[in-house]
PDB file of N, CA and C in Angstrom:
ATOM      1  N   UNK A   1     122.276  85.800 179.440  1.00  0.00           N
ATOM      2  CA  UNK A   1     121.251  86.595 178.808  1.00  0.00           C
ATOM      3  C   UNK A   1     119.934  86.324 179.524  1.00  0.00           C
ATOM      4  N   UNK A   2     119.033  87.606 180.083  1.00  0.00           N
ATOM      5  CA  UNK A   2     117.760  87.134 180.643  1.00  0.00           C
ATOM      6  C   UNK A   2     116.650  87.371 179.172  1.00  0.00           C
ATOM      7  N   UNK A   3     115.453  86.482 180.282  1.00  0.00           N
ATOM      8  CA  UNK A   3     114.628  86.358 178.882  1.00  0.00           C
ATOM      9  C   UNK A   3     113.182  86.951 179.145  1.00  0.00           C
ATOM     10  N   UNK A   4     112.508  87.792 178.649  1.00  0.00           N
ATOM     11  CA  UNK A   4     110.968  88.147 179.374  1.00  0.00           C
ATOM     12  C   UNK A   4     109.833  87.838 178.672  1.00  0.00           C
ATOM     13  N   UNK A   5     109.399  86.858 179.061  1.00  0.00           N
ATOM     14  CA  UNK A   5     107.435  86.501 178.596  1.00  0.00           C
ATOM     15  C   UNK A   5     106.737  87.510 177.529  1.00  0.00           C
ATOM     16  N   UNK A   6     106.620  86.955 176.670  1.00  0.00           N
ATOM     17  CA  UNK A   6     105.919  88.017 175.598  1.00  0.00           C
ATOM     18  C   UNK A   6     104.366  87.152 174.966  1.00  0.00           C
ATOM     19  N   UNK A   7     104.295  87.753 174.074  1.00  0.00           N
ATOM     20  CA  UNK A   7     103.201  87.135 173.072  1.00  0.00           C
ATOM     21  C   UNK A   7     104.063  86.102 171.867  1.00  0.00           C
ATOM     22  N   UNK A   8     102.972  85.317 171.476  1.00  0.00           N
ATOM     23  CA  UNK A   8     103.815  84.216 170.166  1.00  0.00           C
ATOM     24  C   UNK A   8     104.052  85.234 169.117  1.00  0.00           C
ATOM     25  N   UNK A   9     103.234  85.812 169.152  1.00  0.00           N
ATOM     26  CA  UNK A   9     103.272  86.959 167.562  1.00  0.00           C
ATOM     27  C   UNK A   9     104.965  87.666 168.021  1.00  0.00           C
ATOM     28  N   UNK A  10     104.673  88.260 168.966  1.00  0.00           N
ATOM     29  CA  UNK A  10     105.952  89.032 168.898  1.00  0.00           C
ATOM     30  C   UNK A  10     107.274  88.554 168.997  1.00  0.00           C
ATOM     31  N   UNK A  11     107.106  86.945 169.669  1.00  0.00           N
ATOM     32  CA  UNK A  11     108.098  86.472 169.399  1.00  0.00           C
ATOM     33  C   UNK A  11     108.655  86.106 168.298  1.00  0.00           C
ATOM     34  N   UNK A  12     107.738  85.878 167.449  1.00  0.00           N
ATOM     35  CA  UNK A  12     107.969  84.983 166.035  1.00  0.00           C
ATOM     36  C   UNK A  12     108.255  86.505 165.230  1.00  0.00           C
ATOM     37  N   UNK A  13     107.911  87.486 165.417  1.00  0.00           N
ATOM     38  CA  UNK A  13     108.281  88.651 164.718  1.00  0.00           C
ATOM     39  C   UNK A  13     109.578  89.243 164.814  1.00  0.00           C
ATOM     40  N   UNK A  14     110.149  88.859 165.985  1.00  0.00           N
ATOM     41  CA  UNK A  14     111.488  89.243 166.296  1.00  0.00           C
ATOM     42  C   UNK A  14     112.477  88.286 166.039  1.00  0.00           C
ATOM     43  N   UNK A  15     112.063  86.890 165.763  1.00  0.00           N
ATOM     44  CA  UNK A  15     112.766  86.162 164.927  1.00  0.00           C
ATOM     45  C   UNK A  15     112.670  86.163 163.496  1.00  0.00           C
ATOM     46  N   UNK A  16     111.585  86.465 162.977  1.00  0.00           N
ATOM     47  CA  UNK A  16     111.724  86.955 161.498  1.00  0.00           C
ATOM     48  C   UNK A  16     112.485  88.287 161.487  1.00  0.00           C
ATOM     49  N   UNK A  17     112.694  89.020 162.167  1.00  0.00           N
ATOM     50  CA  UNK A  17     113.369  90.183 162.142  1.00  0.00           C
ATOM     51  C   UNK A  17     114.847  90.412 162.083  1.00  0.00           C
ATOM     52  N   UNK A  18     115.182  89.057 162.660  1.00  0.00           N
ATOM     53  CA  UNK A  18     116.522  88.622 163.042  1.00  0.00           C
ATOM     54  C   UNK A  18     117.248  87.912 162.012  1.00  0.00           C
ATOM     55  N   UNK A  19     116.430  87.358 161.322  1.00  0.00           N
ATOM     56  CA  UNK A  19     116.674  86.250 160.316  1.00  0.00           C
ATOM     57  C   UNK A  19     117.145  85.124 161.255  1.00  0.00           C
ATOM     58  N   UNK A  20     116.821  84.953 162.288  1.00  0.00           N
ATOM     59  CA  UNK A  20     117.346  83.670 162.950  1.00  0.00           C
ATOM     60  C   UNK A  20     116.024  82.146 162.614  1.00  0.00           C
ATOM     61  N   UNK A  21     116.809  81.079 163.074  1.00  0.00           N
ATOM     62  CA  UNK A  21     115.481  80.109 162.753  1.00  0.00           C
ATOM     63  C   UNK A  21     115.201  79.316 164.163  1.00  0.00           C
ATOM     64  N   UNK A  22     113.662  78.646 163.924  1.00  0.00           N
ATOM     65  CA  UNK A  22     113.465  78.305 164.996  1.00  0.00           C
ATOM     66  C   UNK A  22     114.030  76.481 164.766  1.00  0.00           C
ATOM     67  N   UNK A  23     114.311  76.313 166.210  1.00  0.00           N
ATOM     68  CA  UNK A  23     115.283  74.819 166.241  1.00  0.00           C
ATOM     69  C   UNK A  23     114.637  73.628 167.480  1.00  0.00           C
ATOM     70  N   UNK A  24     114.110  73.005 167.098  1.00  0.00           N
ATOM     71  CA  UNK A  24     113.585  71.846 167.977  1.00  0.00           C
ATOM     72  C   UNK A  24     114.103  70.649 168.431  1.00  0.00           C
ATOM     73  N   UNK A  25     114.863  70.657 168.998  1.00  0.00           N
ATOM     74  CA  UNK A  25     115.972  69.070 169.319  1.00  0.00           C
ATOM     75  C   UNK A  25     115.039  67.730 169.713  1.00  0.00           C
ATOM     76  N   UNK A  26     115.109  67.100 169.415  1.00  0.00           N
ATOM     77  CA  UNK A  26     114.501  65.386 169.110  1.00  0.00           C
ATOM     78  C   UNK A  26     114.018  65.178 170.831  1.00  0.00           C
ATOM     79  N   UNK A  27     112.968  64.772 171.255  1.00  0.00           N
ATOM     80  CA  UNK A  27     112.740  64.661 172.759  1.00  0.00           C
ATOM     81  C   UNK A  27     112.822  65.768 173.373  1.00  0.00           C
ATOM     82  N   UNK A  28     112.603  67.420 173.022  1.00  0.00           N
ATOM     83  CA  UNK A  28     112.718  68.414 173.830  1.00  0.00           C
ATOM     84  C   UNK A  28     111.128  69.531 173.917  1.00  0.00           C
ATOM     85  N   UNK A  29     111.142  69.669 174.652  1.00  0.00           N
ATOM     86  CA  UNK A  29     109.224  70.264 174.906  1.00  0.00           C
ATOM     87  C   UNK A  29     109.936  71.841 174.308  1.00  0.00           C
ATOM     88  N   UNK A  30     111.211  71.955 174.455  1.00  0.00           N
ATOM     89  CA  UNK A  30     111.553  73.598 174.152  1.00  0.00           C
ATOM     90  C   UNK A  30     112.097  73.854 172.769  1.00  0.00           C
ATOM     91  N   UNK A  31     111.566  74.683 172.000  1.00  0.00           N
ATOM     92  CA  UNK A  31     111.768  75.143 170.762  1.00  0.00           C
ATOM     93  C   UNK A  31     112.147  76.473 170.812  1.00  0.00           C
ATOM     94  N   UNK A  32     113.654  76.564 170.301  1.00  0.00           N
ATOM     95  CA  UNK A  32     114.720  77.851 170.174  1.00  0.00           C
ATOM     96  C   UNK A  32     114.964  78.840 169.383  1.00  0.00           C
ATOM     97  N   UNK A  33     115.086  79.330 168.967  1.00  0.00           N
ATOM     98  CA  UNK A  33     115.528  80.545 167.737  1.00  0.00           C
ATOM     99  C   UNK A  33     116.993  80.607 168.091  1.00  0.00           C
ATOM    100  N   UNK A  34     117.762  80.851 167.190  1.00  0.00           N
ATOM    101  CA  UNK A  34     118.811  80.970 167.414  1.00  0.00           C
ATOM    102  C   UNK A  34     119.174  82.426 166.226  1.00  0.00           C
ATOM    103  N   UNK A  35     120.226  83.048 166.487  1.00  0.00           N
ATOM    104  CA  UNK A  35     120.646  84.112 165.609  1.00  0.00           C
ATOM    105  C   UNK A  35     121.882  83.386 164.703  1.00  0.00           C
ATOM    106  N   UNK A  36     121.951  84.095 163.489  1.00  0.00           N
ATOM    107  CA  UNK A  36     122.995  83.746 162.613  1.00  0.00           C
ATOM    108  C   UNK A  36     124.512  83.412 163.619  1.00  0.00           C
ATOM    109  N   UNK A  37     124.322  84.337 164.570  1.00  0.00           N
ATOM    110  CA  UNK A  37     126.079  83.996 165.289  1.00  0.00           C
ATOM    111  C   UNK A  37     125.954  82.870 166.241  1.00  0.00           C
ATOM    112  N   UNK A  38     124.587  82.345 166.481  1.00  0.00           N
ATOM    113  CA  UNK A  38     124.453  81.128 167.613  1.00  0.00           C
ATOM    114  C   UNK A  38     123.538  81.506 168.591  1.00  0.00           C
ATOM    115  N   UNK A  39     123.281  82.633 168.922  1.00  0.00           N
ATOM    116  CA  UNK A  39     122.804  83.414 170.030  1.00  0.00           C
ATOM    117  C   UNK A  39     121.399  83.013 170.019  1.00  0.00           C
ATOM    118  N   UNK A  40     121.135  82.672 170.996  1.00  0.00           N
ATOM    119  CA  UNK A  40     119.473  82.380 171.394  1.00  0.00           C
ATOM    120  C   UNK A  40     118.797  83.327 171.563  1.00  0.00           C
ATOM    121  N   UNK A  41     117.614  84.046 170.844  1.00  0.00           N
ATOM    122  CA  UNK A  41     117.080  85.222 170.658  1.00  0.00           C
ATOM    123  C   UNK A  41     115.117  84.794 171.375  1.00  0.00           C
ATOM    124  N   UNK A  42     115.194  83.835 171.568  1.00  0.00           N
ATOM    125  CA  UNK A  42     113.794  83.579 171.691  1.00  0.00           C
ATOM    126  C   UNK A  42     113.377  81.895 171.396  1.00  0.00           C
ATOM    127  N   UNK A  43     112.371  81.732 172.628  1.00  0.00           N
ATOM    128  CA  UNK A  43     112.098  80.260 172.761  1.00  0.00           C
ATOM    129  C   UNK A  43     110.811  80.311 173.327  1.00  0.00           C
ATOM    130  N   UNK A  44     110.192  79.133 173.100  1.00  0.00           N
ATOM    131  CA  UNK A  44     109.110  78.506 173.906  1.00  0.00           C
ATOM    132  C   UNK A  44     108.844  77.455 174.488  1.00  0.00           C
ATOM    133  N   UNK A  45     108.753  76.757 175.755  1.00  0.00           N
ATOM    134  CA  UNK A  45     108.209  75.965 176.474  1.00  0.00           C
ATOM    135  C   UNK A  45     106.749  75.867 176.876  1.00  0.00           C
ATOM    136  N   UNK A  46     106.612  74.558 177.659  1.00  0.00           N
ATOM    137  CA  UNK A  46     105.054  74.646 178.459  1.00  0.00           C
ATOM    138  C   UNK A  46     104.990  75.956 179.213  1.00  0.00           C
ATOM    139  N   UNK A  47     105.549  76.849 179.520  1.00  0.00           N
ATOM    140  CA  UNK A  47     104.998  77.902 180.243  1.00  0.00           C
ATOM    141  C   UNK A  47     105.015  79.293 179.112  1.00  0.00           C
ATOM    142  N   UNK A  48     105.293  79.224 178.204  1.00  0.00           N
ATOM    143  CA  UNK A  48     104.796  80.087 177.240  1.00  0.00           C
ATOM    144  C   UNK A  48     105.838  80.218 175.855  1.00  0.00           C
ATOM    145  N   UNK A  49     105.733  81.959 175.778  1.00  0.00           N
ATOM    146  CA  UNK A  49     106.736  82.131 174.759  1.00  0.00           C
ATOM    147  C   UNK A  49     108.026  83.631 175.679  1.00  0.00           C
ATOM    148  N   UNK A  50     108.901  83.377 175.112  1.00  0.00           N
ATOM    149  CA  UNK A  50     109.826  84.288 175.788  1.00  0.00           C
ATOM    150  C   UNK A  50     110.929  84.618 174.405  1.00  0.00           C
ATOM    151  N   UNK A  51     111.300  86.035 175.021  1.00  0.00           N
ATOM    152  CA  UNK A  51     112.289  86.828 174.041  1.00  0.00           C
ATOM    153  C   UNK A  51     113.227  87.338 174.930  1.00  0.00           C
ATOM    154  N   UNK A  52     115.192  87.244 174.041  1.00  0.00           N
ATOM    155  CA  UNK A  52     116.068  88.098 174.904  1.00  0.00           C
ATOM    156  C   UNK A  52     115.050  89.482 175.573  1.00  0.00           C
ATOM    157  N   UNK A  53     115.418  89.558 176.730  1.00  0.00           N
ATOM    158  CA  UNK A  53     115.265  91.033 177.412  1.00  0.00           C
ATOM    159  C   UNK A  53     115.784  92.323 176.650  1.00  0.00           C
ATOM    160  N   UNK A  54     116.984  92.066 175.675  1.00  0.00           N
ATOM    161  CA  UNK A  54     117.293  93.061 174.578  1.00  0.00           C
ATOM    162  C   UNK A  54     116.200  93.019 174.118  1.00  0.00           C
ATOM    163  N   UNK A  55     115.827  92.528 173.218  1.00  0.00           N
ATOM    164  CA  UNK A  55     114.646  92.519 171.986  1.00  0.00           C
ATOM    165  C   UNK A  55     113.545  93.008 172.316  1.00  0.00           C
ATOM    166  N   UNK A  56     113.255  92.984 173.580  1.00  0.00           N
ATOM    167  CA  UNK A  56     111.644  93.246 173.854  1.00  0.00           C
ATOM    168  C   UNK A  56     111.053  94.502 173.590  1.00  0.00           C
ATOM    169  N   UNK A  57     111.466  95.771 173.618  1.00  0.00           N
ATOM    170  CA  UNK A  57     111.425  96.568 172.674  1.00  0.00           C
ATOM    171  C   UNK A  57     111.317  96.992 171.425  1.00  0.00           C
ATOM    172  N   UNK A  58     111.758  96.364 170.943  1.00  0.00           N
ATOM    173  CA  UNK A  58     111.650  96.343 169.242  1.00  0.00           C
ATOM    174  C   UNK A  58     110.470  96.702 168.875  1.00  0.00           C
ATOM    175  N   UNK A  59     110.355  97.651 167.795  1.00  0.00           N
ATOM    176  CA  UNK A  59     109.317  97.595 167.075  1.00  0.00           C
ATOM    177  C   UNK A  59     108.560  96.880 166.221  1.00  0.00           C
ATOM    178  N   UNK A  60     107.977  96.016 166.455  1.00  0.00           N
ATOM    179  CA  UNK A  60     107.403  94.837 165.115  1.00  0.00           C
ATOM    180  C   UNK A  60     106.212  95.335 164.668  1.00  0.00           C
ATOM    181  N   UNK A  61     105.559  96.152 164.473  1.00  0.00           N
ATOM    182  CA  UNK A  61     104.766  96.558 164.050  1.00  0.00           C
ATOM    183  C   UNK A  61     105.017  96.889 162.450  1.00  0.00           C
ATOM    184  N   UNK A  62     104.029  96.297 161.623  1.00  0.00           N
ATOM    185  CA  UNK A  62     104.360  96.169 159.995  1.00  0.00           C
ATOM    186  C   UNK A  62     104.999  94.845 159.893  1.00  0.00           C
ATOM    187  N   UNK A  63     105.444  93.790 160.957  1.00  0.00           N
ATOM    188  CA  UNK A  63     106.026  93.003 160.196  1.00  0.00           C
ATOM    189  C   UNK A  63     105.155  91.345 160.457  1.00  0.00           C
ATOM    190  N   UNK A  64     105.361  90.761 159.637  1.00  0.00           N
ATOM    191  CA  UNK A  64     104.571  89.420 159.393  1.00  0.00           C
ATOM    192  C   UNK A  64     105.258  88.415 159.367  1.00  0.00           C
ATOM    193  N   UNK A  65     104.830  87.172 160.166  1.00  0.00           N
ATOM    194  CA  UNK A  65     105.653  86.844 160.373  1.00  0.00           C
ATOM    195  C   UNK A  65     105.046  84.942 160.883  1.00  0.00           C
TER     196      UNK A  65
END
């Protein structure tokens, strides 16, 4: 799965959208989202925030998040 650079808002909107949660492993700079089936939908590291290349489209507009 590729992943493309977005904004935090939109990332965090497309994980509220997903109902997926975000997941931080003990000693790791990278924080994950994962989807109900396992699927990694969106993460962030020191170089920003990023979303599947599916998702980036989505409409999040109206949603809070």
């Amino acid at each position: 799965m590729s992943f493309i650079k977005t904004t935090p808002g939109k990332a965090c909107k497309i994980v509220s959208i997903l109902n997926a949660e975000w997941v931080q492993k003990p000693h790791s700079l990278v924080k994950e989202a994962y989807a109900l089936d396992g699927t990694i939908i969106a993460y962030t590291d020191v170089s920003g925030w990023f979303t599947a290349n599916a998702y980036a489209d989505v409409d999040t507009s109206g949603v809070e998040a």
